[in-house]
Protein backbone atom coordinates (compact mmCIF):
# COMPACT_ATOMS: atom_id res chain seq x y z
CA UNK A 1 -51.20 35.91 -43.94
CA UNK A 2 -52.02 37.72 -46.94
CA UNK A 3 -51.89 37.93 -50.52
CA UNK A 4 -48.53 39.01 -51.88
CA UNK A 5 -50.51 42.14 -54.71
CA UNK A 6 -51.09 43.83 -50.31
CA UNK A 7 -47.35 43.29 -49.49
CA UNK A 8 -46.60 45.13 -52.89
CA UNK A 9 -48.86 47.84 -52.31
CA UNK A 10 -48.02 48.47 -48.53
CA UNK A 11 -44.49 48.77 -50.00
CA UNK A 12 -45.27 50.99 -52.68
CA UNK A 13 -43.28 49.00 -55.15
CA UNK A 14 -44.16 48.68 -58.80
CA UNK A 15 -44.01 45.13 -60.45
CA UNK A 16 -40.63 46.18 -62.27
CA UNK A 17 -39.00 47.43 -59.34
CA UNK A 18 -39.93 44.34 -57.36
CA UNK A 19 -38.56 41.74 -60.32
CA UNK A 20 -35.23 44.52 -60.24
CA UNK A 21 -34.80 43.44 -56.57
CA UNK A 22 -36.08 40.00 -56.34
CA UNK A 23 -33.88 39.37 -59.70
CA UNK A 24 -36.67 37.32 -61.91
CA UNK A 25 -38.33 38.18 -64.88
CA UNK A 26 -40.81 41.05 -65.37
CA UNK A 27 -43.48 38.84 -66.59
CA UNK A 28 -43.34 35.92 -64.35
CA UNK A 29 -43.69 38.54 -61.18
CA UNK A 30 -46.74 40.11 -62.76
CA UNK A 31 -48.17 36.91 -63.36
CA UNK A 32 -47.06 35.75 -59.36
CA UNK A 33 -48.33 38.92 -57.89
CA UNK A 34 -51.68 38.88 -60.41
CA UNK A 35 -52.45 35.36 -58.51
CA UNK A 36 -52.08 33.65 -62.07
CA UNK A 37 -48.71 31.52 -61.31
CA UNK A 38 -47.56 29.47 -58.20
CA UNK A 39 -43.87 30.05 -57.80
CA UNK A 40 -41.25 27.76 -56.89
CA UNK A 41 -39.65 28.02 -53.50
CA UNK A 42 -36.86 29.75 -54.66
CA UNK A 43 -39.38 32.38 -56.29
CA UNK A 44 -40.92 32.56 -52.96
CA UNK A 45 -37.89 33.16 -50.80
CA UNK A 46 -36.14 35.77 -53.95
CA UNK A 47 -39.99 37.82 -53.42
CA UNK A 48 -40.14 37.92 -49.80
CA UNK A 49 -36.96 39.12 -48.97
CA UNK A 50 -37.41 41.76 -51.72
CA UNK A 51 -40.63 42.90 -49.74
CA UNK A 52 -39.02 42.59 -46.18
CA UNK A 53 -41.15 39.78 -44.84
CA UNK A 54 -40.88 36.43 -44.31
CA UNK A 55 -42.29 33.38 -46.88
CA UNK A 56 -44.81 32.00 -44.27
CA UNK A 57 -46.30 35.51 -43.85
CA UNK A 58 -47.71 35.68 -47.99
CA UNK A 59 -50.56 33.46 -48.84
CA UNK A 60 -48.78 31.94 -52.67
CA UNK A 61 -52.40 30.25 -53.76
CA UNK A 62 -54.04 30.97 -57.18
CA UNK A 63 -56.49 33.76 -56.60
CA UNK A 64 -58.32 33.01 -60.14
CA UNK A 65 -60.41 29.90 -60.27
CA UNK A 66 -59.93 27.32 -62.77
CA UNK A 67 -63.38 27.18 -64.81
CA UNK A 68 -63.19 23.96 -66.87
CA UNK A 69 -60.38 22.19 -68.78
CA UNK A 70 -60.07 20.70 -72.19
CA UNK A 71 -59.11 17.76 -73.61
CA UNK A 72 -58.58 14.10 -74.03
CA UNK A 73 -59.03 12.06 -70.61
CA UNK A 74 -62.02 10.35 -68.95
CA UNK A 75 -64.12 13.41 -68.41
CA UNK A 76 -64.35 13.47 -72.86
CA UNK A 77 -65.03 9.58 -72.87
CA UNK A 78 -61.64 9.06 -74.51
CA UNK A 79 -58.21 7.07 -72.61
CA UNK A 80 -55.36 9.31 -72.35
């Protein structure tokens, strides 16, 4: 299992050509293959097949960690 940015690079595909053939948005694959969105199931299958390999074989996690968050809830003292 690994990352789907190695599937895209063993294929030689740019991030345009690979949202041409999988059929979604520019943006949203950059984001997918930069590690900064989780996509849906129907993303997943859509980028697989566009890459020639099965869903179960790319690892779909978040490869940038979450730092801290913001706002009102029990970590600020305040109810939400």
């Amino acid at each position: 299992m690994r990352p789907i940015a190695r599937y895209v690079e063993a294929a030689e595909m740019s991030i345009a050509q690979l949202a041409q053939t999988a059929e979604l948005d520019e943006k949203l694959v950059k984001a997918i293959v930069a590690g900064n969105y989780n996509p849906s199931p129907l993303e997943r299958q859509r980028l697989a097949a566009a890459l020639g390999v099965e869903t179960a074989e790319i690892s779909w996690g978040h490869a940038v960690p979450v730092e801290y968050m913001r706002g009102n809830g029990p970590q600020s003292g305040r109810p939400t």
